[in-house]
C-alpha atoms as a PDB file:
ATOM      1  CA  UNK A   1      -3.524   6.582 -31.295  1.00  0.00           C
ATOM      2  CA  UNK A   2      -2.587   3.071 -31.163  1.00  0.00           C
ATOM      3  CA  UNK A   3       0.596   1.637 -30.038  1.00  0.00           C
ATOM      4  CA  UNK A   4       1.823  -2.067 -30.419  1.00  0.00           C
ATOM      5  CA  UNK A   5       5.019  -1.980 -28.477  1.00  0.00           C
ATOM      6  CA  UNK A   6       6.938  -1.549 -31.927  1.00  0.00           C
ATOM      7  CA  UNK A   7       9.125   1.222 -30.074  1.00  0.00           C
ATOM      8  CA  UNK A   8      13.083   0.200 -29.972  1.00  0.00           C
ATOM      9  CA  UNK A   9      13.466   0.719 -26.231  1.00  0.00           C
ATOM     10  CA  UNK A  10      10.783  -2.284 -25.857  1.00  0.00           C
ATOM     11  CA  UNK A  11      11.665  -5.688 -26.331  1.00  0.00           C
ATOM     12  CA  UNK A  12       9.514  -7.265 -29.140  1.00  0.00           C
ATOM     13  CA  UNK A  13      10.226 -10.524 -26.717  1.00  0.00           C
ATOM     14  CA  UNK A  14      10.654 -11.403 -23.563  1.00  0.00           C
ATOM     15  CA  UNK A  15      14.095 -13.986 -22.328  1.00  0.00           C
ATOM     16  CA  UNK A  16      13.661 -14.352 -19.088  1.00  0.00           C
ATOM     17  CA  UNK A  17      16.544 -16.579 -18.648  1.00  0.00           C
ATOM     18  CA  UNK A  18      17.568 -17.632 -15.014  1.00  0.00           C
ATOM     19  CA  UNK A  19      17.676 -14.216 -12.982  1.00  0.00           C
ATOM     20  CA  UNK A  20      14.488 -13.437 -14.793  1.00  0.00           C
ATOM     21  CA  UNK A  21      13.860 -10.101 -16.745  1.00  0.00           C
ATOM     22  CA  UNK A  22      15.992  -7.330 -16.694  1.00  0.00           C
ATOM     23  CA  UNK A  23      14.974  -3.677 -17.215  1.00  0.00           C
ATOM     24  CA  UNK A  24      17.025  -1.726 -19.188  1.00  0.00           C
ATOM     25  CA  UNK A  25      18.078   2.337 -18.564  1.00  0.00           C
ATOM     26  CA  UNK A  26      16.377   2.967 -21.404  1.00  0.00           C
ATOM     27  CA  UNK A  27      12.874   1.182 -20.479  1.00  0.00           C
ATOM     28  CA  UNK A  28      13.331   3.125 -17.247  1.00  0.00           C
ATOM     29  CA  UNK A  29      13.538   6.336 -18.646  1.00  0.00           C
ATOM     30  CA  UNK A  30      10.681   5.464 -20.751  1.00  0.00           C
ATOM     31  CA  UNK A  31       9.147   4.621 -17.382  1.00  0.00           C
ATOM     32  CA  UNK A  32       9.470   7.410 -15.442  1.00  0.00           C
ATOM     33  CA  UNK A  33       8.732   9.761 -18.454  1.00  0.00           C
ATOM     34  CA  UNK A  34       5.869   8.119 -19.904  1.00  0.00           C
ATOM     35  CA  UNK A  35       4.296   6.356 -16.480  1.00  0.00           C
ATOM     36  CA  UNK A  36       4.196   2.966 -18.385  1.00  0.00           C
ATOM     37  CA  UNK A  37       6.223   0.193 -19.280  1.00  0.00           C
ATOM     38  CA  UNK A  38       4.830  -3.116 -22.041  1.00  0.00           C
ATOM     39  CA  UNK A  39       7.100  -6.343 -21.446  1.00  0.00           C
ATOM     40  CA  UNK A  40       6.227  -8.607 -24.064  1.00  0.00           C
ATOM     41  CA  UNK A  41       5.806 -12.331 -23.565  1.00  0.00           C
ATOM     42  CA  UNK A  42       6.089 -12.315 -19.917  1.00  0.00           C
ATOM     43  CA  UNK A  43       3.735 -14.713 -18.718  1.00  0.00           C
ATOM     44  CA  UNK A  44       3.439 -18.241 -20.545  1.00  0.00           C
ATOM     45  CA  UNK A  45       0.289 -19.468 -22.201  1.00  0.00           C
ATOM     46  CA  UNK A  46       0.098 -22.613 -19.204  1.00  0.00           C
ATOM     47  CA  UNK A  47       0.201 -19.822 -16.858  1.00  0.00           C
ATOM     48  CA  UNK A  48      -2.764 -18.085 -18.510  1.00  0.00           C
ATOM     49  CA  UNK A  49      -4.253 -21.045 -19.487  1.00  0.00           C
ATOM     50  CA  UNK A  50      -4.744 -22.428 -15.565  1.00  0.00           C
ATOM     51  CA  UNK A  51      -6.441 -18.632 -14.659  1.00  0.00           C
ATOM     52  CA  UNK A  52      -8.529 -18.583 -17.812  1.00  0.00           C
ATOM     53  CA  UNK A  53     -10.258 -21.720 -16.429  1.00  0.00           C
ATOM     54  CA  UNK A  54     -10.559 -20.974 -12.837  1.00  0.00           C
ATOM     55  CA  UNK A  55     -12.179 -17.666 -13.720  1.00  0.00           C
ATOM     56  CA  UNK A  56     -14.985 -20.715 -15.455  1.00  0.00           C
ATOM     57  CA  UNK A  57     -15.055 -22.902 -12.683  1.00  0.00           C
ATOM     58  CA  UNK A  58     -15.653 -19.959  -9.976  1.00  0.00           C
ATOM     59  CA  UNK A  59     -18.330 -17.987 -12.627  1.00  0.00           C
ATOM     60  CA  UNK A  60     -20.341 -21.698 -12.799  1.00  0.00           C
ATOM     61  CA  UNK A  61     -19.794 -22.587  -9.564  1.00  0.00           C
ATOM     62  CA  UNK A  62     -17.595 -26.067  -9.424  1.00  0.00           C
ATOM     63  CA  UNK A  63     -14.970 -24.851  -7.120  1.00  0.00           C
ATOM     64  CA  UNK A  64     -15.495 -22.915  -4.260  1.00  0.00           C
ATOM     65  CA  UNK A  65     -14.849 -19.463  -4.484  1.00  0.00           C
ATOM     66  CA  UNK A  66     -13.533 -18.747  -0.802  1.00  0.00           C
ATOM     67  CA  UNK A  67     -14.832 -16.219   1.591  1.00  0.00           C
ATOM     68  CA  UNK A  68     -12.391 -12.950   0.191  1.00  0.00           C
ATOM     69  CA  UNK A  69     -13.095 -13.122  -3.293  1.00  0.00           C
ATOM     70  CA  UNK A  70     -15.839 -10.968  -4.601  1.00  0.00           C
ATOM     71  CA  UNK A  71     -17.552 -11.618  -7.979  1.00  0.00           C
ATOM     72  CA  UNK A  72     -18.419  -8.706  -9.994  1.00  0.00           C
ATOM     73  CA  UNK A  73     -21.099  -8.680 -12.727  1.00  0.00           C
ATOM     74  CA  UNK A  74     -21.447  -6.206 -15.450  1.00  0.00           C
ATOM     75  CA  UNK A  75     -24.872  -4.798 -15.264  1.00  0.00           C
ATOM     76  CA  UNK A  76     -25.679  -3.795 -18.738  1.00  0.00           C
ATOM     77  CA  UNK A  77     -25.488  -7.617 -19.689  1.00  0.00           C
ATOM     78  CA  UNK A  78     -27.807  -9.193 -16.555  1.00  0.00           C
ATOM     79  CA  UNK A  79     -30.728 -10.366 -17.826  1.00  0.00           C
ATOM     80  CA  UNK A  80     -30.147 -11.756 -21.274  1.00  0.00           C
ATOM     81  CA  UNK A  81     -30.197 -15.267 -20.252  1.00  0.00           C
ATOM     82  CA  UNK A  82     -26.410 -15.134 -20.742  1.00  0.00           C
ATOM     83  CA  UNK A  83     -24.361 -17.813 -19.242  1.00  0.00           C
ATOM     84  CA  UNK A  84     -21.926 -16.520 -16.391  1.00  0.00           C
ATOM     85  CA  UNK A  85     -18.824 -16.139 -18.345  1.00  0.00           C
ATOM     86  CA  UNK A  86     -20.649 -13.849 -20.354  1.00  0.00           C
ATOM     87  CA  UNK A  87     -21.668 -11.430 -17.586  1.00  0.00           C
ATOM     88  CA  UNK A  88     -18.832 -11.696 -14.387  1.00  0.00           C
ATOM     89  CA  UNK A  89     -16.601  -9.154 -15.406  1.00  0.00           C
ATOM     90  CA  UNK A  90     -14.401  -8.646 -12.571  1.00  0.00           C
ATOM     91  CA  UNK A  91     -13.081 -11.161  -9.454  1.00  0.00           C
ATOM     92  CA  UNK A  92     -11.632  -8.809  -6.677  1.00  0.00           C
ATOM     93  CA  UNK A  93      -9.253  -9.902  -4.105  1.00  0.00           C
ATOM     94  CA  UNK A  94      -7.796 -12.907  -5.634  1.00  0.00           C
ATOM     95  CA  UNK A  95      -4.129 -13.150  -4.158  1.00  0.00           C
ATOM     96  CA  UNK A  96      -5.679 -15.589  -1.757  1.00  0.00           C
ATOM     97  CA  UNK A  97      -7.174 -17.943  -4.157  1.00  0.00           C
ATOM     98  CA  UNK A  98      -4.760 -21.318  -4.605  1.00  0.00           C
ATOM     99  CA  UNK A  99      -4.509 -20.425  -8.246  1.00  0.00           C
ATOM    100  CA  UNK A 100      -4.622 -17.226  -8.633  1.00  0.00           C
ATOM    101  CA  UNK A 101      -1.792 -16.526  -6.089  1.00  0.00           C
ATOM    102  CA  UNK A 102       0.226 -18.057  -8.802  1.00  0.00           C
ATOM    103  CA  UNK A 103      -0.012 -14.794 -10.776  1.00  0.00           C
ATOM    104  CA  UNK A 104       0.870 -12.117  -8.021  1.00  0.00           C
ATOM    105  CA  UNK A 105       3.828 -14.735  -6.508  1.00  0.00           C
ATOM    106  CA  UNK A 106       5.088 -15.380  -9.854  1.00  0.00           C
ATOM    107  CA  UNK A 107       8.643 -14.874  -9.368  1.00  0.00           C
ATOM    108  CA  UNK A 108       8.861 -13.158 -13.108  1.00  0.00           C
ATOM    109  CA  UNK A 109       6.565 -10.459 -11.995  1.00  0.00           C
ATOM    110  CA  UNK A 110       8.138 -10.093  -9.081  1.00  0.00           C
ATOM    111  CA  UNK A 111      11.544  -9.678 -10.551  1.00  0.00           C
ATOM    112  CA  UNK A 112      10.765  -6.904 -12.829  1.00  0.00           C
ATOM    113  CA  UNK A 113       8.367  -5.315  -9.432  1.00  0.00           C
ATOM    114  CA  UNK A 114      11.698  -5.667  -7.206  1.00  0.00           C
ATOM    115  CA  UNK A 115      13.486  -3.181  -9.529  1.00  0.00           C
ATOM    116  CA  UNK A 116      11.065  -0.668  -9.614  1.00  0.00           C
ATOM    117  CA  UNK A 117       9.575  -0.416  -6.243  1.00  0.00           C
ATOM    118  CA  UNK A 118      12.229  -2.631  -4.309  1.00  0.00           C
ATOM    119  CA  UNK A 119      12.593  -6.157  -2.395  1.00  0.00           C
ATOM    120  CA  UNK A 120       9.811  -5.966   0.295  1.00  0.00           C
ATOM    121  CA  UNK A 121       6.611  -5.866  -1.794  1.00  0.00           C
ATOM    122  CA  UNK A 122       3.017  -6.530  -0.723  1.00  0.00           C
ATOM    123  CA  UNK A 123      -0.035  -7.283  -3.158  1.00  0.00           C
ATOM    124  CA  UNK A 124      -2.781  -4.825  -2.211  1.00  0.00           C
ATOM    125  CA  UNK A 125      -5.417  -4.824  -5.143  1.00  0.00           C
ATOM    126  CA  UNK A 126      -5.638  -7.964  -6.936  1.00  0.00           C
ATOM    127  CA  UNK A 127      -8.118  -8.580  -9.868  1.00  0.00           C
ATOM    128  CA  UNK A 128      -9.073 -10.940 -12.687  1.00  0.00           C
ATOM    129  CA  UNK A 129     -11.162  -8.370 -15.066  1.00  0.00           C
ATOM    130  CA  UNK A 130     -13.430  -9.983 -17.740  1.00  0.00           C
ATOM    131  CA  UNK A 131     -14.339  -7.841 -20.783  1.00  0.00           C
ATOM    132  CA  UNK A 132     -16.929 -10.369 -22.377  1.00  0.00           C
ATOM    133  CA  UNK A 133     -18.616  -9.048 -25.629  1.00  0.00           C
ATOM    134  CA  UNK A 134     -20.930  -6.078 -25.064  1.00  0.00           C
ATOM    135  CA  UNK A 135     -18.854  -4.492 -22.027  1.00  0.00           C
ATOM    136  CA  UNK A 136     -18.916  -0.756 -21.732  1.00  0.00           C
ATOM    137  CA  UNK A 137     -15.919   0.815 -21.506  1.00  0.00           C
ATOM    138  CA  UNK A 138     -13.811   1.852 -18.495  1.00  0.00           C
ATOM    139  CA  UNK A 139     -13.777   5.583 -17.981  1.00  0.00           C
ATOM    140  CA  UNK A 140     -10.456   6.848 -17.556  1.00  0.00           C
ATOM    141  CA  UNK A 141      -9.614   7.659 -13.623  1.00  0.00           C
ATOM    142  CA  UNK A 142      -6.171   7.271 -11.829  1.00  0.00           C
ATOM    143  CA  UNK A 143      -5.817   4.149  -8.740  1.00  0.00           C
ATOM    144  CA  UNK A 144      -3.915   6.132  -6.679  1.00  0.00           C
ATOM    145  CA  UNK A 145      -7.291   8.044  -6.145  1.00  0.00           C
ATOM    146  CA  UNK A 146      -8.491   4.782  -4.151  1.00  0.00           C
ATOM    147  CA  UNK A 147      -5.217   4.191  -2.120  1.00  0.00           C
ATOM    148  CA  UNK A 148      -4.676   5.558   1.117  1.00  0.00           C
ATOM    149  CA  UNK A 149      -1.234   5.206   1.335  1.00  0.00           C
ATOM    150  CA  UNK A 150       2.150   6.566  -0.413  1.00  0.00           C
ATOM    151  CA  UNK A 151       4.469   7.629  -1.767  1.00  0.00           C
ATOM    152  CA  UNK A 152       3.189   6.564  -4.847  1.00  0.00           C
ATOM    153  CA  UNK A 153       6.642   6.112  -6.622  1.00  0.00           C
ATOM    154  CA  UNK A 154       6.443   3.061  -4.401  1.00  0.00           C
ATOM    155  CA  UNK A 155       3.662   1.361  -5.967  1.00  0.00           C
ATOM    156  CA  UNK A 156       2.857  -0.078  -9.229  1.00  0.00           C
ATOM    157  CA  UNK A 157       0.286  -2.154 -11.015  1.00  0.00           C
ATOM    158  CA  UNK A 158       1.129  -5.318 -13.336  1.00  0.00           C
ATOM    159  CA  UNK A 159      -1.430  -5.837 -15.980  1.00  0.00           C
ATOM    160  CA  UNK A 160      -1.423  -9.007 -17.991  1.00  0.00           C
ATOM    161  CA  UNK A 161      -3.332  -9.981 -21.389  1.00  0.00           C
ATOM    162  CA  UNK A 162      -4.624 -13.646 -21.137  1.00  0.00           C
ATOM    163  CA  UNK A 163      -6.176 -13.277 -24.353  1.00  0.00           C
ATOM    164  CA  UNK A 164      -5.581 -10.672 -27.095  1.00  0.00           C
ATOM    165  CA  UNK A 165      -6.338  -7.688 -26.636  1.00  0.00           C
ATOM    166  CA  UNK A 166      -7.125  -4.588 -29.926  1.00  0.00           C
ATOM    167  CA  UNK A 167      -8.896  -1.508 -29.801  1.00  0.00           C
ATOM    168  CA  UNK A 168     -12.088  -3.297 -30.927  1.00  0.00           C
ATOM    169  CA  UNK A 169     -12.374  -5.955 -27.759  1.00  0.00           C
ATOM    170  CA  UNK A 170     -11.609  -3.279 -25.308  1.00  0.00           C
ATOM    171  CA  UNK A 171      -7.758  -2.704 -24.999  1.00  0.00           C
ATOM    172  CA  UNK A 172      -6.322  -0.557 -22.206  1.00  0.00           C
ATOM    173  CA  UNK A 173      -5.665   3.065 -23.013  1.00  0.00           C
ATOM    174  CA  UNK A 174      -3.086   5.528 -21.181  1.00  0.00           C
ATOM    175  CA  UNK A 175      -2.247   9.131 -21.271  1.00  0.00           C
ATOM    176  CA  UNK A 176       1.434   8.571 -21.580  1.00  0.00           C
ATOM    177  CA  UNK A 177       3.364  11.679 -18.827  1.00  0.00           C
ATOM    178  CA  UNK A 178       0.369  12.375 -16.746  1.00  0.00           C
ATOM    179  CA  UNK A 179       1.794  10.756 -13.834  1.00  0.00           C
ATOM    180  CA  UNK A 180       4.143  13.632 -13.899  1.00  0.00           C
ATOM    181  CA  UNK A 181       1.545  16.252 -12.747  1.00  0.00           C
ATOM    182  CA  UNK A 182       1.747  14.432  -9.414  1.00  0.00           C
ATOM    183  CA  UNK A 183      -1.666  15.477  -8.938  1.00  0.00           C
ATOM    184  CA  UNK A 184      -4.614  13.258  -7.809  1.00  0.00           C
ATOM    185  CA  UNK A 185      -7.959  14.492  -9.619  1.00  0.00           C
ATOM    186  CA  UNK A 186     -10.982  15.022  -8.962  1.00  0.00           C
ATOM    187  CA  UNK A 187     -13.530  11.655  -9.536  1.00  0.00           C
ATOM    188  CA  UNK A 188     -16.929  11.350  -9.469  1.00  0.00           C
ATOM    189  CA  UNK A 189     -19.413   8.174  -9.576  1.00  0.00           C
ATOM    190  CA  UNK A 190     -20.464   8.428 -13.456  1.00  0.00           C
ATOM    191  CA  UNK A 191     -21.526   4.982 -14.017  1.00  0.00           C
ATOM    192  CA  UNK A 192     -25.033   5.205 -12.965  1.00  0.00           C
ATOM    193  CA  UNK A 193     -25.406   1.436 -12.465  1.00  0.00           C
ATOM    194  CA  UNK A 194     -22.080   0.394 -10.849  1.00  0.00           C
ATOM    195  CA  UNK A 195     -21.081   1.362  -7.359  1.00  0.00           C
ATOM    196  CA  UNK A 196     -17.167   2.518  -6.530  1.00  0.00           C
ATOM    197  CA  UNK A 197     -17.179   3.075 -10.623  1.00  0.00           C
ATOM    198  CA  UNK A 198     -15.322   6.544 -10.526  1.00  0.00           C
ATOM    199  CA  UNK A 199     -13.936   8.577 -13.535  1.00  0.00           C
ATOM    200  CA  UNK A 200     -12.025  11.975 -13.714  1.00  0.00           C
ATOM    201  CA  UNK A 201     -14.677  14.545 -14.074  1.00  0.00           C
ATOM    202  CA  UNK A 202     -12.760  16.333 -16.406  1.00  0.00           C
ATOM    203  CA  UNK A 203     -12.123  13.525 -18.983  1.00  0.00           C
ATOM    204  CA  UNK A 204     -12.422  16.192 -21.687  1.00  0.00           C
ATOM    205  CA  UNK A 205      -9.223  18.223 -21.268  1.00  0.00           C
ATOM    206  CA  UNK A 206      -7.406  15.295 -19.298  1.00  0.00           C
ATOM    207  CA  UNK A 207      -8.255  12.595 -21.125  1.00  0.00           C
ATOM    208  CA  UNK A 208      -8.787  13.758 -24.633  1.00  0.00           C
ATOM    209  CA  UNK A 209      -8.745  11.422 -27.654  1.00  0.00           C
ATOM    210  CA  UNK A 210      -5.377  13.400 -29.074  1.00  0.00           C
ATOM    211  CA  UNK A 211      -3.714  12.561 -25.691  1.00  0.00           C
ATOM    212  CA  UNK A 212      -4.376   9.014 -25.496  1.00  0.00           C
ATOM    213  CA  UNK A 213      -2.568   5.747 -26.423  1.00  0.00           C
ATOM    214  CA  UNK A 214      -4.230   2.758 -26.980  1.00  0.00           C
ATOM    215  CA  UNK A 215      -2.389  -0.680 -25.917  1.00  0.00           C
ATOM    216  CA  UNK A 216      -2.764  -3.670 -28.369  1.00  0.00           C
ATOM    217  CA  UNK A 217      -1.268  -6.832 -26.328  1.00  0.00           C
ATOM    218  CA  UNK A 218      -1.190  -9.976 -27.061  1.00  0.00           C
ATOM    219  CA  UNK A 219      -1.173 -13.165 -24.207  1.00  0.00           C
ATOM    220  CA  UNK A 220       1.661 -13.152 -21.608  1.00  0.00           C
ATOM    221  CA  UNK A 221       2.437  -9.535 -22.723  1.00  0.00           C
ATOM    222  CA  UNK A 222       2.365  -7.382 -19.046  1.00  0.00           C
ATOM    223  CA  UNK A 223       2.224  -3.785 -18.875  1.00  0.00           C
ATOM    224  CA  UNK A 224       3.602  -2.074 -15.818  1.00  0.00           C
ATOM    225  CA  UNK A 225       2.369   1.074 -14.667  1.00  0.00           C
ATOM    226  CA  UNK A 226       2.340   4.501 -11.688  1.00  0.00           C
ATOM    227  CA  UNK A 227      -0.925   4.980 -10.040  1.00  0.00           C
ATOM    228  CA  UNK A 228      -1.079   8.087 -11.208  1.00  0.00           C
ATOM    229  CA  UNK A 229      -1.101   7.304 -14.648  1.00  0.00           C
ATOM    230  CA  UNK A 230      -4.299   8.520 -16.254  1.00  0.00           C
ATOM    231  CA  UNK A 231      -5.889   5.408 -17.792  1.00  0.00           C
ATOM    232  CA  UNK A 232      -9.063   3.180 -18.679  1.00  0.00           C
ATOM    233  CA  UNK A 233     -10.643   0.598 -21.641  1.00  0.00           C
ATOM    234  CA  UNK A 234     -12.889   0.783 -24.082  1.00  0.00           C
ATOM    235  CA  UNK A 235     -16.254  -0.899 -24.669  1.00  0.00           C
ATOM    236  CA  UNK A 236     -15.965  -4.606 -26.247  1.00  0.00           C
ATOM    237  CA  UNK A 237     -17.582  -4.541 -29.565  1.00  0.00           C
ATOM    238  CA  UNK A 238     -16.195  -7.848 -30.677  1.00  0.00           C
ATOM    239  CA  UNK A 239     -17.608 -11.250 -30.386  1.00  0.00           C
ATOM    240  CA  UNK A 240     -14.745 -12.096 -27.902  1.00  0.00           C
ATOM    241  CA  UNK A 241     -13.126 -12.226 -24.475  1.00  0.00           C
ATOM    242  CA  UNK A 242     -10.917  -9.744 -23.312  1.00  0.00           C
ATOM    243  CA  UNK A 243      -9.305 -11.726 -20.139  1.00  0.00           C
ATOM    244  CA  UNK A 244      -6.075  -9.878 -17.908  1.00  0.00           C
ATOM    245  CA  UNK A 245      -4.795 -10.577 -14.395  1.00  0.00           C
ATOM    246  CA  UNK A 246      -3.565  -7.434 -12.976  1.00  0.00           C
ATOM    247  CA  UNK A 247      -2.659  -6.547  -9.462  1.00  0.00           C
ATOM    248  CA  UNK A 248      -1.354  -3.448  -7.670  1.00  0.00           C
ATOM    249  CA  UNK A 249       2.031  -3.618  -5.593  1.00  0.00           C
ATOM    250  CA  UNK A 250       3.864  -1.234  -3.221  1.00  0.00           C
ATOM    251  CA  UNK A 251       6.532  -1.520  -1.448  1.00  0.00           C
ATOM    252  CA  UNK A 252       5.297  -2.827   2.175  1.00  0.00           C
ATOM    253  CA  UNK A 253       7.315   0.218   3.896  1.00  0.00           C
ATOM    254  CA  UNK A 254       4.591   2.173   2.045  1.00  0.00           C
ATOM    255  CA  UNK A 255       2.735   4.301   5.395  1.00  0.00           C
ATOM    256  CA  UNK A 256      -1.155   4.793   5.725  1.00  0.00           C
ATOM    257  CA  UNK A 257      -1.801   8.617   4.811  1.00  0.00           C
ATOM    258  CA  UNK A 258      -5.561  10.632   5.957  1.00  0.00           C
ATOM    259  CA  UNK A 259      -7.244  10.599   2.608  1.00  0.00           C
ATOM    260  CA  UNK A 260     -10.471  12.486   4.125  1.00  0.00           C
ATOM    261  CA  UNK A 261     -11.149  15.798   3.262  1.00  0.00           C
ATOM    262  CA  UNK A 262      -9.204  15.662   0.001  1.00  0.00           C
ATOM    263  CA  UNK A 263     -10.371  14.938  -3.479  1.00  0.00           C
ATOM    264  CA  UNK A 264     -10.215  10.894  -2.578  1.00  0.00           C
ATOM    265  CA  UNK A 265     -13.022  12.212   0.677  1.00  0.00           C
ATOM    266  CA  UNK A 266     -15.800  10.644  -2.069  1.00  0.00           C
ATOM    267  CA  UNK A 267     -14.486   6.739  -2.139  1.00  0.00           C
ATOM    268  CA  UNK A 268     -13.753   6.838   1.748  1.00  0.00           C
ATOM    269  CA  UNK A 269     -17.491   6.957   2.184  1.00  0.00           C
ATOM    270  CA  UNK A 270     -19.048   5.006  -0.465  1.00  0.00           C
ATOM    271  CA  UNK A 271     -16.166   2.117   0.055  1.00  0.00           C
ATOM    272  CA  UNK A 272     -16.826   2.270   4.198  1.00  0.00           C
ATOM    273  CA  UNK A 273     -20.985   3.003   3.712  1.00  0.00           C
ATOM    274  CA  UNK A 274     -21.093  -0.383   0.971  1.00  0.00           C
ATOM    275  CA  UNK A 275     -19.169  -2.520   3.834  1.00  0.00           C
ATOM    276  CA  UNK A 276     -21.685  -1.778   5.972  1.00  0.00           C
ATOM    277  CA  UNK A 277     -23.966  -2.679   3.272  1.00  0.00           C
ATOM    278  CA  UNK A 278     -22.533  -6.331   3.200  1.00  0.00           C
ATOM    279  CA  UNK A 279     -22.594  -6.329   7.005  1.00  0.00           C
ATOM    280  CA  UNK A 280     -19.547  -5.541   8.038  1.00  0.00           C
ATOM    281  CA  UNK A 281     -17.916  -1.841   9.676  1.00  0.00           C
ATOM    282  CA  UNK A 282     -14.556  -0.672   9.103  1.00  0.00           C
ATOM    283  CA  UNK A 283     -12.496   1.667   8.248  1.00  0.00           C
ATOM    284  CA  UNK A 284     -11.482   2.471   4.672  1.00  0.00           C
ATOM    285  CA  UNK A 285      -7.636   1.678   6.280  1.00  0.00           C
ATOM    286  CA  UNK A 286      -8.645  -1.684   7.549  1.00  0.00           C
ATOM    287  CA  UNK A 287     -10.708  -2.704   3.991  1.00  0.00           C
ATOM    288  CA  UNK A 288      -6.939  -2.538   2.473  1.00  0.00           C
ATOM    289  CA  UNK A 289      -5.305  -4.168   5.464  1.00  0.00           C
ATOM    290  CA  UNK A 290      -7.765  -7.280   4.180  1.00  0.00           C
ATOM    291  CA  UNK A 291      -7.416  -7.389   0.893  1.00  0.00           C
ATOM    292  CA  UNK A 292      -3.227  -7.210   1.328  1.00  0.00           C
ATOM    293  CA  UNK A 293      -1.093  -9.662   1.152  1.00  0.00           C
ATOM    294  CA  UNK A 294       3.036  -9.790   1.058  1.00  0.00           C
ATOM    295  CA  UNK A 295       4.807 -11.859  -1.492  1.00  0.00           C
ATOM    296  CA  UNK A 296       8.520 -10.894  -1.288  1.00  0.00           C
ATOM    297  CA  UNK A 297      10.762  -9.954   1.493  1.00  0.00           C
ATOM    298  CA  UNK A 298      11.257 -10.324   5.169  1.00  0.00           C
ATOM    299  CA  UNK A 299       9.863  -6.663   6.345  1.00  0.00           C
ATOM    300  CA  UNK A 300       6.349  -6.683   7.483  1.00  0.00           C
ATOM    301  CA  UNK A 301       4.327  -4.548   5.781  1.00  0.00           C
ATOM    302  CA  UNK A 302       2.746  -1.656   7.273  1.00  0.00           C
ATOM    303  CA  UNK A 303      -0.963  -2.680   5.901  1.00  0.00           C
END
């Protein structure tokens, strides 16, 4: 199924105005009901334009990256003699990065996050993902499954098109109510060449093509949506780019919950034994204390 945002309790455009966006009843109903929200026009093309080409500069190496951004390349397109645009498909941890911050401080985004999960918000998983032609697709798998803290009606990721985004390039797709379960699945590795690439294992009764929506966005348009939300991409079978900024947010009273020996016990490991891969030992707690960062509000947040 493919939706387009042509429902009446979405805007077809966003007016900011002064005090920024305001959510309606009836988008939070849709919300809480559905586990995802599209707010069209949200982010202006300059906006877009300025992460579009630091995402260049950093894949060709004319600016420096800094030491907390990690470059991610999609392994199914290494060795093609492709240039690095057409291979990076992900940069983790960007909040930090002077241009880049732009996007999880932007005081639109933060507007509409302030109404959902409150005031005092940190920035805990921040991403520029890449879907250059010839990406495979994104199994579907729920976020909350890498978090280790709650409760999850306090965070929420912001997902932004830079470029366009249709069915054929890759565009996100959701199982609208499946937040409501309030159940973390089980997840397994199933991407063979990718480390920390986890899907539901039971993608065939969870995820089944009748139960999932397909979101065609076009630049600027953000959706919002719960970490338990059932969701993932397809492959890109286009010629094109399939750009987004996205970032997860909680609220930074949010508490640190003991993940092991639950259905998450499989990314504790692999996320603490690939630190000490890089070098580096510590605790699965401590990797999100790191990659944190609080944008709005005067209480410290518990990362």
């Amino acid at each position: 199924m493919k939706w387009s945002g042509n429902m009446k309790v979405l805007p077809n455009k966003c007016s900011t105005g002064i005090s920024g966006y305001n959510v309606s009843p009836e988008q939070f109903k849709f919300y809480n009901d559905n586990g995802f929200l599209v707010i069209k026009g949200l982010i202006d093309f300059e906006s877009l334009y300025a992460y579009k080409k630091q995402f260049v500069a950093i894949c060709n190496g004319t600016v420096e990256r800094g030491q907390l951004l990690t470059v991610v390349r999609e392994p199914s397109l290494l060795g093609k003699g492709l240039k690095p645009e057409d291979y990076v498909n992900k940069l983790h941890d960007i909040c930090y990065d002077d241009v880049f911050a732009r996007y999880v401080e932007d005081p639109r985004l933060l507007h509409v996050l302030s109404q959902f999960v409150g005031d005092e918000i940190t920035a805990v998983n921040s991403m520029l993902i890449n879907k250059p032609p010839g990406s495979e697709r994104h199994p579907p798998h729920q976020d909350l499954y890498y978090f280790p803290f709650r409760p999850a009606d306090k965070i929420i990721a912001s997902w932004t098109a830079i470029d366009d985004v249709t069915v054929e390039n890759g565009s996100l797709f959701v199982v609208p109510g499946s937040h409501r379960a309030n159940t973390v699945y089980p997840h397994g590795n199933i991407g063979a060449q990718k480390k920390l690439y986890h899907g539901i294992l039971n993608e065939d009764t969870l995820a089944s093509p009748d139960k999932v929506v397909h979101l065609v966005m076009a630049p600027g348009d953000t959706v919002f949506f719960h970490p338990l939300i059932i969701h993932g991409s397809g492959p890109n079978v286009t010629q094109n780019y399939r750009k987004s900024m996205t970032c997860h947010f909680m609220n930074s009273n949010c508490q640190y919950i003991d993940v092991r020996g639950t259905v998450q016990d499989l990314i504790v490991k692999e996320i603490e034994e690939e630190g000490k891969r890089r070098g580096f030992e510590v605790s699965f707690e401590d990797q999100w204390r790191y990659k944190s960062k609080q944008v709005k509000g005067q209480v410290k947040s518990n990362l």
